[in-house]
N, C-alpha and C. Protein backbone atom coordinates (compact mmCIF):
# COMPACT_ATOMS: atom_id res chain seq x y z
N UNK A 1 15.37 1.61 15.16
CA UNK A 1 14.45 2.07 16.17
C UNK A 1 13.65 3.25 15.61
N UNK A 2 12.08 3.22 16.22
CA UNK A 2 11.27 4.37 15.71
C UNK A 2 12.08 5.54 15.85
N UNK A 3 11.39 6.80 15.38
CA UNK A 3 11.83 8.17 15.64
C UNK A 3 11.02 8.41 16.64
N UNK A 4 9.68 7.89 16.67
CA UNK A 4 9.15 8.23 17.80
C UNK A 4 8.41 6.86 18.30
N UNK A 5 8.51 6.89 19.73
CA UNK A 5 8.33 5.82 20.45
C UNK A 5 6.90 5.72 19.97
N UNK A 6 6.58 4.44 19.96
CA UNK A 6 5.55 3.48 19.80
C UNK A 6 4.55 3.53 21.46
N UNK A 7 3.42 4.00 21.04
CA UNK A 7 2.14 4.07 22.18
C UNK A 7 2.00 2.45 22.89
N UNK A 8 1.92 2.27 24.56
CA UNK A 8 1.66 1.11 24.64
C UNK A 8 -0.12 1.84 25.12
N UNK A 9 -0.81 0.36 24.94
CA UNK A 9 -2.14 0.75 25.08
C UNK A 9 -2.53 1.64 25.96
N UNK A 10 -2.04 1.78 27.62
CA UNK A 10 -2.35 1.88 28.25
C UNK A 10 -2.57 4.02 28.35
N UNK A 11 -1.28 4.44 27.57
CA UNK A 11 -1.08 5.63 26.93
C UNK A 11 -2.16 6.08 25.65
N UNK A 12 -2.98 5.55 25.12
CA UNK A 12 -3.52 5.82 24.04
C UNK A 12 -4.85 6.42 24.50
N UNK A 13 -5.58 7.09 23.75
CA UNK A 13 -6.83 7.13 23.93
C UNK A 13 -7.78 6.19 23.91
N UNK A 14 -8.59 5.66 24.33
CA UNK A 14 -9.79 5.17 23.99
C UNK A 14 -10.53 5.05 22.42
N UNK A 15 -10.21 6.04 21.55
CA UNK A 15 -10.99 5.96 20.43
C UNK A 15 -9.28 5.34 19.37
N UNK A 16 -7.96 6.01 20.29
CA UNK A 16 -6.80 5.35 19.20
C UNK A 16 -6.94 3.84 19.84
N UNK A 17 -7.20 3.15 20.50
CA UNK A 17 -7.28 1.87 20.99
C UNK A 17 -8.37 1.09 19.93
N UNK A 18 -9.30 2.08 19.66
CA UNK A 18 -10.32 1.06 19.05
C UNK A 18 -10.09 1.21 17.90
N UNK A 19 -9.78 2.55 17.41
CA UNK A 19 -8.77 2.15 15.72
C UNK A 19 -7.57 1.36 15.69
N UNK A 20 -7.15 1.22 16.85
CA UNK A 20 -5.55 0.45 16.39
C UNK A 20 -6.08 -1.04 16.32
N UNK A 21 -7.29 -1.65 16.85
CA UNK A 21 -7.91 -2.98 16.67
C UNK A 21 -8.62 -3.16 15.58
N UNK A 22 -9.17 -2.18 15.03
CA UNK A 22 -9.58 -2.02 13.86
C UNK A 22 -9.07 -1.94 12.69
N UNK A 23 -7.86 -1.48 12.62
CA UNK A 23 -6.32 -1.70 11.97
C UNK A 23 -6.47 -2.93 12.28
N UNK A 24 -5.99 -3.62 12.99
CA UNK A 24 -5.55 -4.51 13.37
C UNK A 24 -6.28 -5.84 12.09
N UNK A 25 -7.44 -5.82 12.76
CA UNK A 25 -8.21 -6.59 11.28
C UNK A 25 -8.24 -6.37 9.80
N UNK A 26 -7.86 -5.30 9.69
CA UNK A 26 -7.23 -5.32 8.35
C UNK A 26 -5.66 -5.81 7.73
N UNK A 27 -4.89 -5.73 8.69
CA UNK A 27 -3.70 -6.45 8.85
C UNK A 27 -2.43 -6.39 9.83
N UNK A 28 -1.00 -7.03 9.62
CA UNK A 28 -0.65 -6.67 10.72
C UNK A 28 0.19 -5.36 10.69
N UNK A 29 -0.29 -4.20 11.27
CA UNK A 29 0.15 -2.73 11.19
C UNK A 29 0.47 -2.19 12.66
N UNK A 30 0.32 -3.07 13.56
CA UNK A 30 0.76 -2.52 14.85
C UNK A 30 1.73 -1.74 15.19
N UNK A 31 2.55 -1.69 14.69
CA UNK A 31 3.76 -0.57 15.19
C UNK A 31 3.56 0.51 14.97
N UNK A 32 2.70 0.74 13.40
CA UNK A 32 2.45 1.54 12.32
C UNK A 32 1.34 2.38 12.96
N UNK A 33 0.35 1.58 13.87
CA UNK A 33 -0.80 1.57 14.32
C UNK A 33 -0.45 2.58 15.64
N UNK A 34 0.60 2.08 16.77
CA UNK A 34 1.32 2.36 17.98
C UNK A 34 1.70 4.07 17.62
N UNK A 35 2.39 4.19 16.49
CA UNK A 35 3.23 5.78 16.29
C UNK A 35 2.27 6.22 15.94
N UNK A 36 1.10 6.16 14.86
CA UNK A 36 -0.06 6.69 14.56
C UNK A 36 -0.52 7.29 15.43
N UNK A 37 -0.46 6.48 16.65
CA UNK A 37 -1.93 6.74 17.66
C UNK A 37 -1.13 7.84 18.58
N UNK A 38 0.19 8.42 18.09
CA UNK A 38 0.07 9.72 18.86
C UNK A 38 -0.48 11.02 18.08
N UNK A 39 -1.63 10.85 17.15
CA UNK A 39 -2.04 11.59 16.68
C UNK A 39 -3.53 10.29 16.23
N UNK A 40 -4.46 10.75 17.29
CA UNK A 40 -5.77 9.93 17.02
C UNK A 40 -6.79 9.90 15.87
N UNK A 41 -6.49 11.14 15.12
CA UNK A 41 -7.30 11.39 14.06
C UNK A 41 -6.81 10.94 13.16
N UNK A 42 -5.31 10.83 12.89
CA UNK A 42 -5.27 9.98 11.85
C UNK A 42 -4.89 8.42 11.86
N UNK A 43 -4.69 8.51 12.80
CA UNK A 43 -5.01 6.66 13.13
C UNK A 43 -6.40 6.35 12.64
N UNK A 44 -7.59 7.22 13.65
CA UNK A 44 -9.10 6.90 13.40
C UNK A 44 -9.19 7.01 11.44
N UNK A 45 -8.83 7.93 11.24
CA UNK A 45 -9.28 8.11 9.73
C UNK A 45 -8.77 7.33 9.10
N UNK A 46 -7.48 7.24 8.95
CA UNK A 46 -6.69 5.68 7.81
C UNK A 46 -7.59 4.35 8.28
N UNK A 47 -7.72 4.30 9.58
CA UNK A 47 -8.60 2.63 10.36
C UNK A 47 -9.65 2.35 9.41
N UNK A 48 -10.48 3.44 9.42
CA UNK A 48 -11.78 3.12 9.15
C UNK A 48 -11.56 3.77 7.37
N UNK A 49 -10.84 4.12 6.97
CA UNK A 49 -10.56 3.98 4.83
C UNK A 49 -10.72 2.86 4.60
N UNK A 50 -9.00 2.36 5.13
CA UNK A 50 -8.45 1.25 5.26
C UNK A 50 -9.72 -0.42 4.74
N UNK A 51 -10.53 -0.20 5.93
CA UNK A 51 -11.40 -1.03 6.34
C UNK A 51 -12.61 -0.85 5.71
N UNK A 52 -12.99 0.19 4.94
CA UNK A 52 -14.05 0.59 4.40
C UNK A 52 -13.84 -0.03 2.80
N UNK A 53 -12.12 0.47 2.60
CA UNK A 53 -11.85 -0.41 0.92
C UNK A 53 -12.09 -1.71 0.69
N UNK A 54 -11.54 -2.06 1.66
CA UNK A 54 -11.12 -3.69 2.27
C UNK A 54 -12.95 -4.22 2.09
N UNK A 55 -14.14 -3.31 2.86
CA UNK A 55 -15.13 -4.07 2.90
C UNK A 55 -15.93 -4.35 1.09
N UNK A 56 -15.45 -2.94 0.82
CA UNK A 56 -16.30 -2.72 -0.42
C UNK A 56 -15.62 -3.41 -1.59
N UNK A 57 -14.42 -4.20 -1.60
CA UNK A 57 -13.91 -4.56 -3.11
C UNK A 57 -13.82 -4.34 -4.01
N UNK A 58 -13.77 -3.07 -4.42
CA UNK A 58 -14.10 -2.79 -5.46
C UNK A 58 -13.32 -2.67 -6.38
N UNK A 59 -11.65 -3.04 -6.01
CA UNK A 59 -10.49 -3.14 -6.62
C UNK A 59 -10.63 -4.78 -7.08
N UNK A 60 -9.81 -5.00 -7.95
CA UNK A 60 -9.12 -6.42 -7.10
C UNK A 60 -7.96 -6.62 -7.14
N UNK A 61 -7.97 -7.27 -5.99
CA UNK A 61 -6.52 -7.67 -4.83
C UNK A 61 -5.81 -7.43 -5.59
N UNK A 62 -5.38 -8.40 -7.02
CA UNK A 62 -4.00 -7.80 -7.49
C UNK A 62 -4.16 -7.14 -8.11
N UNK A 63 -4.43 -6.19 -8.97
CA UNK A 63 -4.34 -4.86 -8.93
C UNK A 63 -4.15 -3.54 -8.15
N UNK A 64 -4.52 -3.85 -7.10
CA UNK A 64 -4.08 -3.16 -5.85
C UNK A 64 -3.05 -3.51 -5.36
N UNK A 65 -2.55 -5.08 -5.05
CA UNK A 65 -1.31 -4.97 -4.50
C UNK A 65 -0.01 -5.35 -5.74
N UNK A 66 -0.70 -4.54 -6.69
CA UNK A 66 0.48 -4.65 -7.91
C UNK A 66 1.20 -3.46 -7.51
N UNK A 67 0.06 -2.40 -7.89
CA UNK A 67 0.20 -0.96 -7.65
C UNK A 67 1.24 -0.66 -6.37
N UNK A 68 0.61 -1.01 -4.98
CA UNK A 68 1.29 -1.02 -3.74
C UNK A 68 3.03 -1.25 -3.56
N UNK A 69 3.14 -2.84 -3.97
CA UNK A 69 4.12 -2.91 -4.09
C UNK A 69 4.70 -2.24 -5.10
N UNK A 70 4.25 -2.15 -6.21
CA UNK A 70 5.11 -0.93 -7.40
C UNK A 70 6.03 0.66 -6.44
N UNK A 71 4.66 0.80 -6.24
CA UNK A 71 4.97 2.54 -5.46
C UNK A 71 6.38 2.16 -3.96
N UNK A 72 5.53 1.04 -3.57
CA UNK A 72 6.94 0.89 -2.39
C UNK A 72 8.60 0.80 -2.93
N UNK A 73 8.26 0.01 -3.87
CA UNK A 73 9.32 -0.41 -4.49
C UNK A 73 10.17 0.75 -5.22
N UNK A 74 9.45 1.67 -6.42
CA UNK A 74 10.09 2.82 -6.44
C UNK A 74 10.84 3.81 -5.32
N UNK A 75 9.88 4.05 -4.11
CA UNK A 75 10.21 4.74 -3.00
C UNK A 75 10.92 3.81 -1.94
N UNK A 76 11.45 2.94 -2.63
CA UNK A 76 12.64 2.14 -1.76
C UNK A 76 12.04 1.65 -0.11
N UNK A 77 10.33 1.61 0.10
CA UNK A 77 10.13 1.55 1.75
C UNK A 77 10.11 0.26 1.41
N UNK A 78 11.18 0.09 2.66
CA UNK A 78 11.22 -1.47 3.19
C UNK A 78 10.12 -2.01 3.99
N UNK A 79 9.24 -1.06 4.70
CA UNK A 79 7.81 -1.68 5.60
C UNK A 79 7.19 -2.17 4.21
N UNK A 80 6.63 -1.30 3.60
CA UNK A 80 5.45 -1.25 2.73
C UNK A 80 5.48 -2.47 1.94
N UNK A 81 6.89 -2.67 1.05
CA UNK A 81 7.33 -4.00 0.73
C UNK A 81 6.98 -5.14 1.28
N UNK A 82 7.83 -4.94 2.32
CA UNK A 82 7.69 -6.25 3.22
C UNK A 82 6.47 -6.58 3.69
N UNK A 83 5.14 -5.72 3.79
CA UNK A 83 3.58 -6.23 4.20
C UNK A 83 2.77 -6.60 2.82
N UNK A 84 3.21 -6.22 1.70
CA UNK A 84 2.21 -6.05 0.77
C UNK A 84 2.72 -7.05 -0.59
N UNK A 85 4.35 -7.42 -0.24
CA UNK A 85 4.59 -8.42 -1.08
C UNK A 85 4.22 -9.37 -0.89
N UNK A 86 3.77 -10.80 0.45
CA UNK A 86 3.31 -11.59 0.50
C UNK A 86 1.63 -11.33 0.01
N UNK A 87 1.05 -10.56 0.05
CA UNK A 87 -0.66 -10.42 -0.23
C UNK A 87 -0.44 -10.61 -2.28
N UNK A 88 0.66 -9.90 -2.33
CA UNK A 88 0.72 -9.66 -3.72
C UNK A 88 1.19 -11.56 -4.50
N UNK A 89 1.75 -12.21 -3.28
CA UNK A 89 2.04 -13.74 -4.13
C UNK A 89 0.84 -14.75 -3.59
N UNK A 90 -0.42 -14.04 -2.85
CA UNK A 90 -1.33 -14.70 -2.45
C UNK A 90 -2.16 -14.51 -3.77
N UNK A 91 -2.01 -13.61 -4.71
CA UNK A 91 -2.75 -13.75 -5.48
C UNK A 91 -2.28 -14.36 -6.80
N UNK A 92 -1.33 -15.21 -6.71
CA UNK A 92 -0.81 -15.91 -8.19
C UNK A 92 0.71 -15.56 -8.08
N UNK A 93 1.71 -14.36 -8.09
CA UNK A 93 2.51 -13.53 -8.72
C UNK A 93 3.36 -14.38 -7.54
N UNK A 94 4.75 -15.06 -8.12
CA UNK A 94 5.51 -16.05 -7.13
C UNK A 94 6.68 -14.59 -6.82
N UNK A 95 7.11 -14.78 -5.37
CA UNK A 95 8.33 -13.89 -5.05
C UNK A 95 9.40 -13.82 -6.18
N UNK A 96 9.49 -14.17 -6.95
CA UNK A 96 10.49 -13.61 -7.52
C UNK A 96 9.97 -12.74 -8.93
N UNK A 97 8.82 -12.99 -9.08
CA UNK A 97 7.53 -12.04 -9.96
C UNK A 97 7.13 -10.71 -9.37
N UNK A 98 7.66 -10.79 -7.85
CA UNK A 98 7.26 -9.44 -7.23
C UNK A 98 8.79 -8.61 -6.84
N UNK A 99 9.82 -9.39 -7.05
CA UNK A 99 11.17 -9.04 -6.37
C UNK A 99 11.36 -8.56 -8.04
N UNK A 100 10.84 -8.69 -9.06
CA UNK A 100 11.10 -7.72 -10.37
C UNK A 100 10.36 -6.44 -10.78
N UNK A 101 9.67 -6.19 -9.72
CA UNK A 101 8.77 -5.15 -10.32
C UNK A 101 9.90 -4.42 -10.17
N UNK A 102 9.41 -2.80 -10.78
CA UNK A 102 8.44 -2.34 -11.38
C UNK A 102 8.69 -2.47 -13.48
N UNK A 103 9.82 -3.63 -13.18
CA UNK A 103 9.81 -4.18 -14.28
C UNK A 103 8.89 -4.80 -14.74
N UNK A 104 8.01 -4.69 -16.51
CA UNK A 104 7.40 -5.34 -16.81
C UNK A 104 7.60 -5.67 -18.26
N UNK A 105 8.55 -5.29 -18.70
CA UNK A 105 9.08 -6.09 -19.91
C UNK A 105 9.33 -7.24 -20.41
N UNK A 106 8.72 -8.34 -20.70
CA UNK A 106 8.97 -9.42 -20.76
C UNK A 106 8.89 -10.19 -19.52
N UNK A 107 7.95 -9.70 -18.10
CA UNK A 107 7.49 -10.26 -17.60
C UNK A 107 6.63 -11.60 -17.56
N UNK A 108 6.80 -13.18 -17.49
CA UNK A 108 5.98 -14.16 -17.46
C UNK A 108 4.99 -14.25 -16.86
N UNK A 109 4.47 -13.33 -15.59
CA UNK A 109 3.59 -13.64 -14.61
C UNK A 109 3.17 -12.81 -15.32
N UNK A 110 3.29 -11.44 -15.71
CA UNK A 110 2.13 -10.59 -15.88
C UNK A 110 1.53 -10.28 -17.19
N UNK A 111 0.41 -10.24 -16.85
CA UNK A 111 -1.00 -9.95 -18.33
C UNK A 111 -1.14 -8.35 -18.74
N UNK A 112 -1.26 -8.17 -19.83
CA UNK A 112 -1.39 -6.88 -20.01
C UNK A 112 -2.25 -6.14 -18.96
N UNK A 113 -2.99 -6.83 -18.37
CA UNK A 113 -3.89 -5.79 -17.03
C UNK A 113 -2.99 -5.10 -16.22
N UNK A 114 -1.85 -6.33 -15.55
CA UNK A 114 -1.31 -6.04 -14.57
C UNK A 114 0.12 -5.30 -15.49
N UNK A 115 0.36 -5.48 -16.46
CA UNK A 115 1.09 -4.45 -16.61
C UNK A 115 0.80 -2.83 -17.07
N UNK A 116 -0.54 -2.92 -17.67
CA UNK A 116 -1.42 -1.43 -16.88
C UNK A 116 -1.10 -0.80 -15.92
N UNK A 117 -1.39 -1.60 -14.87
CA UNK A 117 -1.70 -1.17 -13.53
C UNK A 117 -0.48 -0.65 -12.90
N UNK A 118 0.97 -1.66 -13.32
CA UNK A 118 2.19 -1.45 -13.13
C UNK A 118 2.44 0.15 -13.59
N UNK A 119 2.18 -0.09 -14.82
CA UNK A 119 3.17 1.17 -15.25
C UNK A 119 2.50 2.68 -14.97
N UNK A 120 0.78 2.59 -14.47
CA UNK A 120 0.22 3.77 -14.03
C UNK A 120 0.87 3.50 -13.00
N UNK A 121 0.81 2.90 -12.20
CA UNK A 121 1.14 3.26 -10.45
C UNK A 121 2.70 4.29 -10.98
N UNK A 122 3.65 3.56 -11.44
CA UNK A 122 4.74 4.32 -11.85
C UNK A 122 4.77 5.91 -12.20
N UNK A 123 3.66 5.64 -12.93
CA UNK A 123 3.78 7.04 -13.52
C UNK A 123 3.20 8.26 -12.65
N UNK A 124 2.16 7.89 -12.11
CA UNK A 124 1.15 8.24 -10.65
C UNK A 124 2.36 8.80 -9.65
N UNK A 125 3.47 7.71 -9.24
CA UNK A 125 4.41 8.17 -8.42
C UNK A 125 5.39 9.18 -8.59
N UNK A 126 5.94 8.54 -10.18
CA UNK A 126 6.55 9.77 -10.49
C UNK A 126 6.62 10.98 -11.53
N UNK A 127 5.47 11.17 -12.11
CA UNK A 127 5.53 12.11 -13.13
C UNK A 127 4.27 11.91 -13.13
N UNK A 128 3.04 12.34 -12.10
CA UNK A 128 1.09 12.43 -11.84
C UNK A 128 1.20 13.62 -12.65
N UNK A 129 2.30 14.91 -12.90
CA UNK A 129 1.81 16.01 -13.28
C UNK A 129 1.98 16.27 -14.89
N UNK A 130 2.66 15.26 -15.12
CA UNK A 130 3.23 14.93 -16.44
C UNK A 130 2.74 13.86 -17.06
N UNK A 131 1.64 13.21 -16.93
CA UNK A 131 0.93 12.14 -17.46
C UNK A 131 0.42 12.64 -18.52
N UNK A 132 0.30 11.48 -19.54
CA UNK A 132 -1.00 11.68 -20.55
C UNK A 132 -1.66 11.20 -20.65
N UNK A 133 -2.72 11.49 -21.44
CA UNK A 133 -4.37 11.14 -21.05
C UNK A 133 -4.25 9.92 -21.48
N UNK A 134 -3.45 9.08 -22.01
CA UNK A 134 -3.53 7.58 -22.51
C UNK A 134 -3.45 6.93 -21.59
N UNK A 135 -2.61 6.97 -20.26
CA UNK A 135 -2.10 6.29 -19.72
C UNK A 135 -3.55 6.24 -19.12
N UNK A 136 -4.26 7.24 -18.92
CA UNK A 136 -5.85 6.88 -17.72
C UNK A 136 -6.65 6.05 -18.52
N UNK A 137 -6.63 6.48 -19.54
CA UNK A 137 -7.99 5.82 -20.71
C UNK A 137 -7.52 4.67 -21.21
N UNK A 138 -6.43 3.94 -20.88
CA UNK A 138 -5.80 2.68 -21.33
C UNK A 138 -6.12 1.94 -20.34
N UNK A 139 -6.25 2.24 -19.18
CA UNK A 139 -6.82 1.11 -17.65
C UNK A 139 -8.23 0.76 -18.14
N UNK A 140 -9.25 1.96 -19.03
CA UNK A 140 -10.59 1.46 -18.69
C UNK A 140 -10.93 0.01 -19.56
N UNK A 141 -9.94 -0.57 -20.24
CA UNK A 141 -9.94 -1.71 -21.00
C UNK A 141 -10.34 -2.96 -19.75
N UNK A 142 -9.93 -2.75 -18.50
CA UNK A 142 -10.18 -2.95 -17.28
C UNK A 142 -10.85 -2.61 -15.88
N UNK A 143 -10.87 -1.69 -15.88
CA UNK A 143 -11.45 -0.95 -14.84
C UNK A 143 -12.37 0.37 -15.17
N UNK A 144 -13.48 0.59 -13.82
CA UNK A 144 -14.17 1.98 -14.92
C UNK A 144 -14.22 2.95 -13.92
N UNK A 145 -14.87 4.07 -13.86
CA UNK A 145 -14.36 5.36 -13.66
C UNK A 145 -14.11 5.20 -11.89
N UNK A 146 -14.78 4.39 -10.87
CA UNK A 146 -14.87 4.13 -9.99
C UNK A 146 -13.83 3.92 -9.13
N UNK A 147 -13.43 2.75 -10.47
CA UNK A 147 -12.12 1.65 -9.58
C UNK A 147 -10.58 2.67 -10.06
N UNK A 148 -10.51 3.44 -11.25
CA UNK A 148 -9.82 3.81 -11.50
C UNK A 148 -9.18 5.24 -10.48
N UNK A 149 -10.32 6.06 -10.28
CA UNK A 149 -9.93 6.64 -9.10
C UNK A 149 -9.61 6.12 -7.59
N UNK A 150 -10.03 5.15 -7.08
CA UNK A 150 -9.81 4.08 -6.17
C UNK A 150 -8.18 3.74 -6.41
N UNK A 151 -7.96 3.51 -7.46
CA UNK A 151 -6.84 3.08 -7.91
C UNK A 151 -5.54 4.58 -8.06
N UNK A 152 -5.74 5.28 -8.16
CA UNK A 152 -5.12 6.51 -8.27
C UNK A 152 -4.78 6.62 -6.76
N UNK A 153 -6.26 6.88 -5.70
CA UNK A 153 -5.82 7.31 -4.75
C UNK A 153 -4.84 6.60 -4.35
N UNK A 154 -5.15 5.21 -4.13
CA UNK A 154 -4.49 4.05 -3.14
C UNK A 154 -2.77 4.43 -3.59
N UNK A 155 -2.84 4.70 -4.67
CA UNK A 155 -1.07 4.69 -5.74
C UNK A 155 -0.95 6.08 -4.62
N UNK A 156 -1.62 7.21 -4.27
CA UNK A 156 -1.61 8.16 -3.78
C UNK A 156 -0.91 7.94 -2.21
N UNK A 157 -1.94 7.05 -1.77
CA UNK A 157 -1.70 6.80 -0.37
C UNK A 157 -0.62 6.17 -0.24
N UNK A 158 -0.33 5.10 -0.84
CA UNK A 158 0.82 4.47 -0.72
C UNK A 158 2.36 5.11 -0.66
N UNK A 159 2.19 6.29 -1.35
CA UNK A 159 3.50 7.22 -1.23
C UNK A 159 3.46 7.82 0.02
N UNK A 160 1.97 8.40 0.29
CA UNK A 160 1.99 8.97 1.46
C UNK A 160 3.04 8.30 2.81
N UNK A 161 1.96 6.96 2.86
CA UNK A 161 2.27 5.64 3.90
C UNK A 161 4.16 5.12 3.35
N UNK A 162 4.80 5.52 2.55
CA UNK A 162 5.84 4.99 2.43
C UNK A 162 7.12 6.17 3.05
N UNK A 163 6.41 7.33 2.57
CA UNK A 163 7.22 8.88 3.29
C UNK A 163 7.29 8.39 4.89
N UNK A 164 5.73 8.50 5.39
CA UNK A 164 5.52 8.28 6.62
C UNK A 164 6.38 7.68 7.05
N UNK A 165 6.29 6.12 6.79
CA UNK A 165 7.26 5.19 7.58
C UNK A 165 8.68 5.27 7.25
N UNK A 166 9.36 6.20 6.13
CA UNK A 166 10.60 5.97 6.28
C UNK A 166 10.82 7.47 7.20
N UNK A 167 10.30 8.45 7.46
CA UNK A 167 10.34 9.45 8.32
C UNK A 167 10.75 9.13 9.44
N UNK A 168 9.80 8.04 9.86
CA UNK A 168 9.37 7.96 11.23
C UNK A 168 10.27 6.64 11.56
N UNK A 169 10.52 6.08 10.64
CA UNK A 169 11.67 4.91 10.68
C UNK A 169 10.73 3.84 11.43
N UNK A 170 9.26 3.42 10.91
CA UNK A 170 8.44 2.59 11.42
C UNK A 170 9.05 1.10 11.03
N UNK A 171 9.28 0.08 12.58
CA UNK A 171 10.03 -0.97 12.23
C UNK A 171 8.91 -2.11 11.88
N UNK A 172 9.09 -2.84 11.32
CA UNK A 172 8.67 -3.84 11.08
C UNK A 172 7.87 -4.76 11.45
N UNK A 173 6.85 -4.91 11.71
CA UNK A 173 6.54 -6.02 12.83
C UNK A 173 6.61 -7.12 12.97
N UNK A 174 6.96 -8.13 14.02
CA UNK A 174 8.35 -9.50 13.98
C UNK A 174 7.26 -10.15 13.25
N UNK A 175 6.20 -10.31 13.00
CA UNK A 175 5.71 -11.30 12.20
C UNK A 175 5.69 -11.42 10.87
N UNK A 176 6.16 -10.14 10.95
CA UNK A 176 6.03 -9.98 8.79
C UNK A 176 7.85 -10.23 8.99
N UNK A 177 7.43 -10.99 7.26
CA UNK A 177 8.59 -11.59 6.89
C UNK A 177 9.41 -9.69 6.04
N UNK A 178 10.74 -9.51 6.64
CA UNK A 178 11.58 -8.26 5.68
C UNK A 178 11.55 -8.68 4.59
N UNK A 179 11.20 -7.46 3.60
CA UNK A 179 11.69 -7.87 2.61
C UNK A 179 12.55 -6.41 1.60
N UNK A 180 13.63 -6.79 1.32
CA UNK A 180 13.83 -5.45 0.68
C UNK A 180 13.29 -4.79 -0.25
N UNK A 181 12.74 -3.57 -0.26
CA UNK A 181 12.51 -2.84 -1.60
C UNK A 181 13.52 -2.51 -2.58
């Protein structure tokens, strides 16, 4: 059970109502969306990131949900996992290619890109202050100064969004399949 009860609409504001639908189209985050919205500004502000990344592409998908699931997976969140591992086998990578991260040693599914991407998110999570300059200037073989900060933050946010929900003990929503981190 949450730590803190989940908003039904009727309790929300008006502007957390129209971000939590706006969430909503970006995926399914409702619960996530519900505890958010007792604080409207940051419901409104993640809604419209969220939805702003989502419009502009400027990642791609798996690279982003390499990263995602990487960072969940280190930080053990079982939400984050469980929403971002199916997106991550929509793009090629079969469940049991994603149930090995943040292993990439002799990985079959993955290409040197995605094991880039792997081992920055890693390092991003746990040692951002202790990096070396190789690890940034080794992505641009792939990505350029744009996507790479795009890519930093999201590794950023994702810790954020993984603290959050194990804080707040954000459950699951019945439609997403659990999956353990």
């Amino acid at each position: 059970m949450s730590r803190i009860p989940p908003l039904v609409d009727d309790d929300m504001t008006e502007a957390a109502r129209a971000s939590r639908a706006q969430l909503g189209a970006y995926g399914p985050f409702d619960n996530w969306a519900r505890i958010a919205a007792h604080s409207p500004t940051v419901l409104e502000h993640v809604a419209e990131m969220l939805t702003a990344f989502k419009a502009q592409e400027n990642l791609p998908r798996r690279a982003l949900e390499l990263a995602m699931v990487t960072v969940s997976k280190l930080n053990a969140c079982d939400y984050c996992v469980s929403h971002h591992t199916p997106q991550l086998t929509v793009t090629g990578l079969s469940p049991e290619g994603a149930a090995r991260l943040p292993d990439v040693e002799n990985h079959p599914e993955l290409d040197d890109c995605d094991k880039a991407v792997v081992r920055y998110a890693e390092a991003v999570t746990t040692r951002s202050g202790r990096m070396r300059d190789a690890e940034v200037s080794d992505l641009r073989a792939w990505f350029n100064d744009s996507q790479i900060v795009e890519l930093t933050w999201r590794i950023a946010l994702t810790g954020a969004f993984n603290r959050f929900n194990d804080a707040l003990q954000v459950e699951i929503e019945t439609e997403v399949t659990p999956v353990s981190a």
